[in-house]
C-alpha atoms as a PDB file:
ATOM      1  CA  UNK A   1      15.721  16.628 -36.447  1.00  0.00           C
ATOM      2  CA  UNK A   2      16.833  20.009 -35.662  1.00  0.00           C
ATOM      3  CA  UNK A   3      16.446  19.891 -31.422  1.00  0.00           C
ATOM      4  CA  UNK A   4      19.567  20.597 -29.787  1.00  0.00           C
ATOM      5  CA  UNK A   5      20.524  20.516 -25.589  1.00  0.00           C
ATOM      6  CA  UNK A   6      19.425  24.294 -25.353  1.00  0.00           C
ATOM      7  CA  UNK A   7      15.832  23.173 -26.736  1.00  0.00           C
ATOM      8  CA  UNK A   8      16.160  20.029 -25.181  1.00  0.00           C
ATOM      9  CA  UNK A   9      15.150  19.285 -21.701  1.00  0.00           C
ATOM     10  CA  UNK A  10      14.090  16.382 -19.744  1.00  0.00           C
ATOM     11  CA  UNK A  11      12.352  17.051 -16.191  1.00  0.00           C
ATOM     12  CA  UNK A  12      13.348  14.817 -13.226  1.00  0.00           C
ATOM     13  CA  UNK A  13      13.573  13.769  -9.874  1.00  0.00           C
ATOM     14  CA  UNK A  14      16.858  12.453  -8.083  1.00  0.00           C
ATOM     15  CA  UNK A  15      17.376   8.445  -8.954  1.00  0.00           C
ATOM     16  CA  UNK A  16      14.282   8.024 -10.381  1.00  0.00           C
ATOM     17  CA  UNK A  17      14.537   4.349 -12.101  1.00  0.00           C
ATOM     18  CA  UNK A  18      11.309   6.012 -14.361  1.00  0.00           C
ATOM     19  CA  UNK A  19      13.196   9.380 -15.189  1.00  0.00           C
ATOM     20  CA  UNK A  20      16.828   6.826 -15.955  1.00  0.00           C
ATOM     21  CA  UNK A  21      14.410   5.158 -18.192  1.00  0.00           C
ATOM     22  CA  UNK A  22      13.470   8.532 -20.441  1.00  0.00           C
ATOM     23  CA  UNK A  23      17.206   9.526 -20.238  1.00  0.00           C
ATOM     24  CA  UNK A  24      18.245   6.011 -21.868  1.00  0.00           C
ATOM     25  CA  UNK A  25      15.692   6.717 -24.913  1.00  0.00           C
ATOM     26  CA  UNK A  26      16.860  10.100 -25.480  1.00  0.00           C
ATOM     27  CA  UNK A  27      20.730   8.667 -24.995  1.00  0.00           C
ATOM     28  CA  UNK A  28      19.727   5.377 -27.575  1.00  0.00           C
ATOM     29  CA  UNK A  29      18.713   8.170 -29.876  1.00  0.00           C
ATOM     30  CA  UNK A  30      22.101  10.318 -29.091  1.00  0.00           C
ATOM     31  CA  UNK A  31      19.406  13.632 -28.816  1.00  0.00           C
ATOM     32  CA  UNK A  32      21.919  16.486 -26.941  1.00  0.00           C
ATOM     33  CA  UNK A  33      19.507  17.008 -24.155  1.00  0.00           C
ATOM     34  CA  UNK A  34      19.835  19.062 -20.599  1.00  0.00           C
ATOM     35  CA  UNK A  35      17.971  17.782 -17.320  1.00  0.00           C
ATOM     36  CA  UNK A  36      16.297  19.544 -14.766  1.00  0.00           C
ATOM     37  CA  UNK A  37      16.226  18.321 -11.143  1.00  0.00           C
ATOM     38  CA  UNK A  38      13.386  18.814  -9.491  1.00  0.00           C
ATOM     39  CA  UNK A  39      13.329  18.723  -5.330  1.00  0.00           C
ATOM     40  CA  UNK A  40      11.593  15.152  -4.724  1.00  0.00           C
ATOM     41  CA  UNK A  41       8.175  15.619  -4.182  1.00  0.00           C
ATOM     42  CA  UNK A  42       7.214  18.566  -6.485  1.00  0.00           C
ATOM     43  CA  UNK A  43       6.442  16.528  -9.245  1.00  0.00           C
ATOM     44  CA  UNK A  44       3.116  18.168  -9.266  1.00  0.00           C
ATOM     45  CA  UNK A  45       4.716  21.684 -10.569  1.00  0.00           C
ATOM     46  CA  UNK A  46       5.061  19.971 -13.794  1.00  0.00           C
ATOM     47  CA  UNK A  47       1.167  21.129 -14.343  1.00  0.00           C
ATOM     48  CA  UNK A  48       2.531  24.956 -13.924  1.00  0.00           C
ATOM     49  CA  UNK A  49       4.792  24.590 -16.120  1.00  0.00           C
ATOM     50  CA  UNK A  50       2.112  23.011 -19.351  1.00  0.00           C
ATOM     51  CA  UNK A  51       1.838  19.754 -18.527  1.00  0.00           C
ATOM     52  CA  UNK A  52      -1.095  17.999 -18.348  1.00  0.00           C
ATOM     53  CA  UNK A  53       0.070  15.515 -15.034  1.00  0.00           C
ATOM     54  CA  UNK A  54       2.170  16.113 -12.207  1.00  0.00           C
ATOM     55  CA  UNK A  55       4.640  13.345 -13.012  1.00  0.00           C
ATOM     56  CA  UNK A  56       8.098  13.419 -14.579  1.00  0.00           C
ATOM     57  CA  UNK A  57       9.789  12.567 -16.278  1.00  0.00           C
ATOM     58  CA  UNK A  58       8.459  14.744 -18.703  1.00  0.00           C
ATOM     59  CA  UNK A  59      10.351  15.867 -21.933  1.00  0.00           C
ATOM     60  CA  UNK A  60      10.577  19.155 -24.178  1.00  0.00           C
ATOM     61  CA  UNK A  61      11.694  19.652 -27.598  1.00  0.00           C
ATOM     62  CA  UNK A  62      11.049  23.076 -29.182  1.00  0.00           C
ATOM     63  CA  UNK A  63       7.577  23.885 -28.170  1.00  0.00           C
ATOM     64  CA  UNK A  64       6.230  20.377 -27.570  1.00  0.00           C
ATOM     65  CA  UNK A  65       6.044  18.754 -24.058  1.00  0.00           C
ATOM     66  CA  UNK A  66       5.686  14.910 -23.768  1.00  0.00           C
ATOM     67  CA  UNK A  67       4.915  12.663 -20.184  1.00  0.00           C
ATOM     68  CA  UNK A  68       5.276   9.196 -19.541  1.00  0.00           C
ATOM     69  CA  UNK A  69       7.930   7.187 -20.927  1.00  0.00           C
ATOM     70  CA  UNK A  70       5.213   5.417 -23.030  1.00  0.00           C
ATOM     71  CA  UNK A  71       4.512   8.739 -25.212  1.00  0.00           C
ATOM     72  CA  UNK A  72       7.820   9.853 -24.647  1.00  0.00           C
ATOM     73  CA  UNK A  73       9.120   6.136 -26.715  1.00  0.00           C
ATOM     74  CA  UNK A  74       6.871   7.113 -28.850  1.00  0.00           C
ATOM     75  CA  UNK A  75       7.103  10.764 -29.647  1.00  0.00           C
ATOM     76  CA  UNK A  76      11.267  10.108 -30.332  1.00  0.00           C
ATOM     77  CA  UNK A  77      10.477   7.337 -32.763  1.00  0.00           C
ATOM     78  CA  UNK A  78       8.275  10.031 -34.830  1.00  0.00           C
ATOM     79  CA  UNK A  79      10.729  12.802 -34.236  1.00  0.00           C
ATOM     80  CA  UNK A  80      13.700  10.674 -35.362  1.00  0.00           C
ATOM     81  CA  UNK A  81      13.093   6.647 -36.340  1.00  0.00           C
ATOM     82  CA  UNK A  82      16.802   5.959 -36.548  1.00  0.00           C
ATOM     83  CA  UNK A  83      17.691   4.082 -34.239  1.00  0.00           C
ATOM     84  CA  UNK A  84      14.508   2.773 -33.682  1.00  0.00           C
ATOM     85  CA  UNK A  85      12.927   2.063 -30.183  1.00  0.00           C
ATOM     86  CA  UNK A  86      10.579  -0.163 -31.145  1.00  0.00           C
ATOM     87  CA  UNK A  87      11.255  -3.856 -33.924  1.00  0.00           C
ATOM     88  CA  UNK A  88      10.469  -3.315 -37.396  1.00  0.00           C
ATOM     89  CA  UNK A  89       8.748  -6.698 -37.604  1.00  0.00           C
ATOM     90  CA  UNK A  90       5.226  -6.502 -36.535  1.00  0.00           C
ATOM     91  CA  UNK A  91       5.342  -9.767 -34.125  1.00  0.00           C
ATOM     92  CA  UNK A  92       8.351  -8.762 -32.233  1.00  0.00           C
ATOM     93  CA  UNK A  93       7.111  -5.104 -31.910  1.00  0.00           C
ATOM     94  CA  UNK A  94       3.975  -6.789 -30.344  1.00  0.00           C
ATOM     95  CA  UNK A  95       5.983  -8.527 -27.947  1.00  0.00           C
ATOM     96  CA  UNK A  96       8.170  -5.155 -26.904  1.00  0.00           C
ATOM     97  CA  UNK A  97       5.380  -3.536 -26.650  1.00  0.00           C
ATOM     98  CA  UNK A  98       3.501  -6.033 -23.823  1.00  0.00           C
ATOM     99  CA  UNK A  99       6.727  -5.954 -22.110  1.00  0.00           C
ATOM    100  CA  UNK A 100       6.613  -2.316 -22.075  1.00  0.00           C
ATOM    101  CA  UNK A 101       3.250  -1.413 -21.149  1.00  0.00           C
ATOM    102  CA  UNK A 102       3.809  -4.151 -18.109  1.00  0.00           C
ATOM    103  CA  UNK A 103       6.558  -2.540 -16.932  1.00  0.00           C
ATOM    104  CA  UNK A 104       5.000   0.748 -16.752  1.00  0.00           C
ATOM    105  CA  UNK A 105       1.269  -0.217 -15.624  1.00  0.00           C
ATOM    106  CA  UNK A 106       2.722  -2.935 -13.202  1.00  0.00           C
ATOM    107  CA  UNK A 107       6.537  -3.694 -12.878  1.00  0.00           C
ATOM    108  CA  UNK A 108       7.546   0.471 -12.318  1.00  0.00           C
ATOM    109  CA  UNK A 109       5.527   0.491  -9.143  1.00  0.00           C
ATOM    110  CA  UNK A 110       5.558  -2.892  -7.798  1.00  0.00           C
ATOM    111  CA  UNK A 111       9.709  -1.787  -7.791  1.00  0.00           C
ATOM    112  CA  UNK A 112       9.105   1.272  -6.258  1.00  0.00           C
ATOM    113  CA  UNK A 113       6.811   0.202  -3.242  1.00  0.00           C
ATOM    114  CA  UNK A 114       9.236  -2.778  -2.781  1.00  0.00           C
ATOM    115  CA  UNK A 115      12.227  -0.597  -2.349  1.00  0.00           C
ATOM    116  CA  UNK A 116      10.634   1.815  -0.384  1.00  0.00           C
ATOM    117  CA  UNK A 117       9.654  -0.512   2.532  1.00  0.00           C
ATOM    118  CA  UNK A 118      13.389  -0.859   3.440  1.00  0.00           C
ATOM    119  CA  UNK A 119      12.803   2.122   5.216  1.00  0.00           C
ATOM    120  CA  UNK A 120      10.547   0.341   7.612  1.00  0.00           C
ATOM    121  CA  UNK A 121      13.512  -1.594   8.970  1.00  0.00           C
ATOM    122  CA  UNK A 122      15.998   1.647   8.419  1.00  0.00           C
ATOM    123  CA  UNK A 123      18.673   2.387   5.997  1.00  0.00           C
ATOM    124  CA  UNK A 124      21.123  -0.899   6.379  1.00  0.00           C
ATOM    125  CA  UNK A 125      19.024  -2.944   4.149  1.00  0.00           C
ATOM    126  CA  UNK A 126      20.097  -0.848   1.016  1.00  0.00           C
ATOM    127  CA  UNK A 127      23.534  -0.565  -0.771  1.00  0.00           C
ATOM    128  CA  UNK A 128      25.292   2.080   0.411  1.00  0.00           C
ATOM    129  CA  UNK A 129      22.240   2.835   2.311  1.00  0.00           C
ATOM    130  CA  UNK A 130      20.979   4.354  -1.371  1.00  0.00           C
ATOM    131  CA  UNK A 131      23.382   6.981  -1.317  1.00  0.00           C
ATOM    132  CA  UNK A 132      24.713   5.502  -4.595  1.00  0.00           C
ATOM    133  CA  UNK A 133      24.499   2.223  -6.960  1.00  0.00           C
ATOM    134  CA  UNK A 134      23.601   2.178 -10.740  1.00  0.00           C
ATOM    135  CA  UNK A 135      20.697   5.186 -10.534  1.00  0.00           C
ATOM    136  CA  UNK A 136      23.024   7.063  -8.413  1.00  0.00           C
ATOM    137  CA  UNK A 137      21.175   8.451  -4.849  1.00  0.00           C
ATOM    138  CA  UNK A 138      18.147   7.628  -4.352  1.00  0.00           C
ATOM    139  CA  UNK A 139      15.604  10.397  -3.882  1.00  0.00           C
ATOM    140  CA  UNK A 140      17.795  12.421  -1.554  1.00  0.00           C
ATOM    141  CA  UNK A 141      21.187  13.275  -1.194  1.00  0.00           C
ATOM    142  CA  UNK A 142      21.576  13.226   2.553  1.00  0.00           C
ATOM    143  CA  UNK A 143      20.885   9.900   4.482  1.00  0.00           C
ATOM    144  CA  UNK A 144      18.437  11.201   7.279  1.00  0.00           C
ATOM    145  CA  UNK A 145      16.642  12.688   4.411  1.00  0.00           C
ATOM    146  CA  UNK A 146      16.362  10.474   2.568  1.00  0.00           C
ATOM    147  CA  UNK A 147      15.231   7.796   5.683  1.00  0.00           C
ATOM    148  CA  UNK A 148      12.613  10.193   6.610  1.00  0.00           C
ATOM    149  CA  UNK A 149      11.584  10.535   3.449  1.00  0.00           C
ATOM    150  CA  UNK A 150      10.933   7.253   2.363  1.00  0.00           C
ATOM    151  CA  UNK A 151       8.961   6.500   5.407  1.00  0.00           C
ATOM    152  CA  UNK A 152       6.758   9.127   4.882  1.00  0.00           C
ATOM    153  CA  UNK A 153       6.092   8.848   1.281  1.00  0.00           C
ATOM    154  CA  UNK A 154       6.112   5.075   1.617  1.00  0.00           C
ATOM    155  CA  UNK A 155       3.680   5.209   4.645  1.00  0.00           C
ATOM    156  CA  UNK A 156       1.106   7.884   3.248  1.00  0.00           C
ATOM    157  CA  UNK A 157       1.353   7.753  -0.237  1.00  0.00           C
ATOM    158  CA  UNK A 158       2.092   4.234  -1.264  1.00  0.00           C
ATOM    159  CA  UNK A 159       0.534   2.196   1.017  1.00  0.00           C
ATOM    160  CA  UNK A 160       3.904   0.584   2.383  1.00  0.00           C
ATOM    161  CA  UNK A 161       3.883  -1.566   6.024  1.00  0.00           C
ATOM    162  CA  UNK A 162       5.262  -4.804   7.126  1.00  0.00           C
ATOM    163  CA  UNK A 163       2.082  -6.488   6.069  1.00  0.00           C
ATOM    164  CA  UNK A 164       2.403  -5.179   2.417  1.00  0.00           C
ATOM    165  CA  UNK A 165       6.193  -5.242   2.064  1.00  0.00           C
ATOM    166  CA  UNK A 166       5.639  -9.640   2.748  1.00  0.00           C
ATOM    167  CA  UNK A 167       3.051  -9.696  -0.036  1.00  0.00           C
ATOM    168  CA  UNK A 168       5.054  -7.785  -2.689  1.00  0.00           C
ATOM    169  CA  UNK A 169       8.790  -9.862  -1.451  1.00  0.00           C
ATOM    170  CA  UNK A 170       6.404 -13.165  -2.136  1.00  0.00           C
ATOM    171  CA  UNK A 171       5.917 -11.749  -5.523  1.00  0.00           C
ATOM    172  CA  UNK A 172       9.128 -11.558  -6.662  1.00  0.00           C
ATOM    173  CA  UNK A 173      10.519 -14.520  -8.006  1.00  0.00           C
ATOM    174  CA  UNK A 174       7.106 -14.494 -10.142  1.00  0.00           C
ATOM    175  CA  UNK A 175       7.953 -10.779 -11.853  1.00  0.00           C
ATOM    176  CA  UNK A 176      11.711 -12.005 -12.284  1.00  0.00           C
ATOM    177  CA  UNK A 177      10.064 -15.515 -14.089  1.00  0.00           C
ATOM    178  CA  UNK A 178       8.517 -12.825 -16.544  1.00  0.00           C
ATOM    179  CA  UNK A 179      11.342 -11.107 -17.147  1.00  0.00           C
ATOM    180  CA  UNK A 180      13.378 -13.934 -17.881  1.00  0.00           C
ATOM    181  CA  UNK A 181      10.771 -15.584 -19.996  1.00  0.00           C
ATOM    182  CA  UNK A 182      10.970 -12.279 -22.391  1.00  0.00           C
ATOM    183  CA  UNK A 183      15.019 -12.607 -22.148  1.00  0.00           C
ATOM    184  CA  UNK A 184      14.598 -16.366 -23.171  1.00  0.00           C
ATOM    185  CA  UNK A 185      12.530 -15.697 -25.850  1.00  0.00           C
ATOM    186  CA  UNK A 186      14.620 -12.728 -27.252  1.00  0.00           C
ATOM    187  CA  UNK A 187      12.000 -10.115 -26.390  1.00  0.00           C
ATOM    188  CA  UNK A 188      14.298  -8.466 -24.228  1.00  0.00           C
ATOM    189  CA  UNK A 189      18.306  -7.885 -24.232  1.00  0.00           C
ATOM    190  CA  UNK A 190      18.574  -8.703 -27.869  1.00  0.00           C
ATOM    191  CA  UNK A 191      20.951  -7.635 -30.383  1.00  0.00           C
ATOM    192  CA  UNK A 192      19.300  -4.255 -30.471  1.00  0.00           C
ATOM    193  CA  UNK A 193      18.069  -3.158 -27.236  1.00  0.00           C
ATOM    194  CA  UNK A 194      14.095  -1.633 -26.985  1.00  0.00           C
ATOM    195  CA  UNK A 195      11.918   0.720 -25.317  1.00  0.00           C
ATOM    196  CA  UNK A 196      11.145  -2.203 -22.923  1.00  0.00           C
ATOM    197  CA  UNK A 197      14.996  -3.089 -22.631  1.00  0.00           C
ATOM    198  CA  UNK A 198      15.466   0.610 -21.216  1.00  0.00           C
ATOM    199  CA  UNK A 199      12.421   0.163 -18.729  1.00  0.00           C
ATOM    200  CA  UNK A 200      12.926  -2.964 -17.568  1.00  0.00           C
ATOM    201  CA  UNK A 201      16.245  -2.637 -16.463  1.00  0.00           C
ATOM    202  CA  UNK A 202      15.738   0.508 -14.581  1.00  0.00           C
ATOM    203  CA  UNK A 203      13.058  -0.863 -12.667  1.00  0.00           C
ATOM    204  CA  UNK A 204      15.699  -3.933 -12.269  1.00  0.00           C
ATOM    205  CA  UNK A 205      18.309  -1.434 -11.546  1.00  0.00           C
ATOM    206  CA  UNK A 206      16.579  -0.078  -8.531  1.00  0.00           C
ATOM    207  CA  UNK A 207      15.523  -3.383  -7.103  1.00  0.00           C
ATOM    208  CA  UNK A 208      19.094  -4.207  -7.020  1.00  0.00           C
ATOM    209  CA  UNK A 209      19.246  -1.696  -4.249  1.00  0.00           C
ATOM    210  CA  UNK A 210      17.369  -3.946  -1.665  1.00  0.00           C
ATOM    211  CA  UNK A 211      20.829  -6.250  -0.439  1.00  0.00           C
ATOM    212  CA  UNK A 212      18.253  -8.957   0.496  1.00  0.00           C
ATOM    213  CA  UNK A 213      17.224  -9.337  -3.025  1.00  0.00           C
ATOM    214  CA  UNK A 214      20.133  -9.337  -4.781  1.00  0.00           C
ATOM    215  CA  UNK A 215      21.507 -13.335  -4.806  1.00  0.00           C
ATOM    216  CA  UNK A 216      18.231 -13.611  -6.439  1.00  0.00           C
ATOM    217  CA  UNK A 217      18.734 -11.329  -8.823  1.00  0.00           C
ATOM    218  CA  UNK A 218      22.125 -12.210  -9.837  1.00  0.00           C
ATOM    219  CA  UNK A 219      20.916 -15.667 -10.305  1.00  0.00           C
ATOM    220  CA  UNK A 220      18.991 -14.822 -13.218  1.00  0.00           C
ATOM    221  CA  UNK A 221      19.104 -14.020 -16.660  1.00  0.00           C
ATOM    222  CA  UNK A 222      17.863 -10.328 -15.825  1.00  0.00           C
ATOM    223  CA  UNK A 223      21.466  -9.677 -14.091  1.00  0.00           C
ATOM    224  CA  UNK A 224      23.168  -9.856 -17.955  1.00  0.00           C
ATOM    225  CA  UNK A 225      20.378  -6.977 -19.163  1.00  0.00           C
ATOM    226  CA  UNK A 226      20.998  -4.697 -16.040  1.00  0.00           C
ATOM    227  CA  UNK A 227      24.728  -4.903 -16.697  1.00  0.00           C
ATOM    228  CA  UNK A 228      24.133  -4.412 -20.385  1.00  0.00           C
ATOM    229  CA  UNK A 229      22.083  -1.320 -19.757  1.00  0.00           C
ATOM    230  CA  UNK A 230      23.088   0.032 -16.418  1.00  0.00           C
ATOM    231  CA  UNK A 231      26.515  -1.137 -15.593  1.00  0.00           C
ATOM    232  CA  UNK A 232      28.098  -0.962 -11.974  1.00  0.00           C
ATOM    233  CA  UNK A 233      29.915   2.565 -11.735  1.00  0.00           C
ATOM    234  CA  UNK A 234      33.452   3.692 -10.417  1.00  0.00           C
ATOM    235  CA  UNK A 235      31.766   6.749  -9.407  1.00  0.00           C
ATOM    236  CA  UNK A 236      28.355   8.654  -8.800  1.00  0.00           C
ATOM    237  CA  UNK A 237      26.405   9.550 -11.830  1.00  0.00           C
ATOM    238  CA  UNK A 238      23.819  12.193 -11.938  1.00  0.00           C
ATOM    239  CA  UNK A 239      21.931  13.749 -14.811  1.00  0.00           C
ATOM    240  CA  UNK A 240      23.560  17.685 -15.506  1.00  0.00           C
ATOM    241  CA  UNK A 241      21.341  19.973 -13.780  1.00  0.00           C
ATOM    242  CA  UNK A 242      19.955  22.966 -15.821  1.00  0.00           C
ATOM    243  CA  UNK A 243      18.126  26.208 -14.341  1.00  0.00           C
ATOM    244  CA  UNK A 244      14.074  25.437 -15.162  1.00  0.00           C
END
């Protein structure tokens, strides 16, 4: 394979369930890697630096440069199939796949907006008012920030309010149905874990944040593949930060 940490680096932003998701694949394939941790909210430099969107995470080996977690899944299982992100068996890849491509088109937002309409009501409604859980801090280190923050951004970029934050809560128990239907069925949380293991769980990972949601959470079958994935920490964890 040849990459090493020097060579390998992995742009993101601070407790990111999208950026935990491309650290997992690179950690399921045990490539030596180095993250760098961009301030939240210039996502968009990633276009000065080669890269064709301003979104991380976004991953470089050598002289290539990869975005999305969908090309980046990918792009490892060319550079190194062993072990594999993706089933062997043509049916079951199908099936990972779906799950995937859900949780990125659909599931990776619907999260995200969910989460950040806590901050309509302030900070309480988190764990540890998302100063730390299983992705670590959430967007910001310090609390104000990070409550000023998340209003903004959830205000004028994703379209969060009191009116929207009831439609996406009614939605819930419908995306967790989903999820568990995939467990069920052995699409997800297998004996191997996936590509759509890795993303799902994340995405799970960060809903867990929201207090409110949690007993319904924990009363599913999705609890046993967060804990599998992302298990509670003694501790915070953070990605190493390298120099861009």
């Amino acid at each position: 394979m040849g990459s090493n940490n020097r060579q390998t680096k992995l742009y993101v932003i601070l407790g990111s369930h999208a950026c935990r998701t491309g650290m997992l694949m690179l950690e399921h394939k045990k490539i030596p890697y180095r993250t760098v941790m961009l301030p939240t909210g210039m996502q968009s430099s990633m276009r000065v630096r080669g890269y064709p969107y301003g979104t991380v995470p976004a991953l470089r080996i050598g002289g290539r440069r990869v975005q999305t977690n969908v090309a980046i899944a990918r792009f490892l299982d060319e550079l190194q199939p062993d072990p594999p992100l993706f089933p062997g068996d043509e049916q079951h890849r199908r099936e990972v796949e779906q799950a995937e491509r859900w949780a990125d088109e659909e599931l990776q937002m619907f999260v995200r907006r969910t989460v950040l309409a806590v901050a309509l009501h302030g900070s309480d409604g988190l764990a540890n008012r998302g100063a730390d859980g299983r992705l670590g801090p959430l967007l910001w280190h310090h609390d104000r920030a990070r409550l000023i923050g998340t209003r903004m951004v959830g205000r004028f970029i994703f379209n969060v309010n009191e009116r929207t934050e009831r439609e996406l809560l009614e939605q819930v128990p419908a995306m967790l149905d989903r999820i568990d239907a995939w467990i069920d069925g052995g699409v997800l949380n297998g004996e191997r874990l996936y590509a759509a293991d890795y993303a799902i769980a994340s995405s799970l990972a960060l809903l867990h944040y929201r207090l409110d949601l949690r007993p319904e959470i924990e009363s599913r079958s999705a609890i046993a593949l967060i804990d599998r994935v992302l298990p509670e920490r003694s501790g915070p964890r953070e990605p190493a930060v390298a120099t861009p």
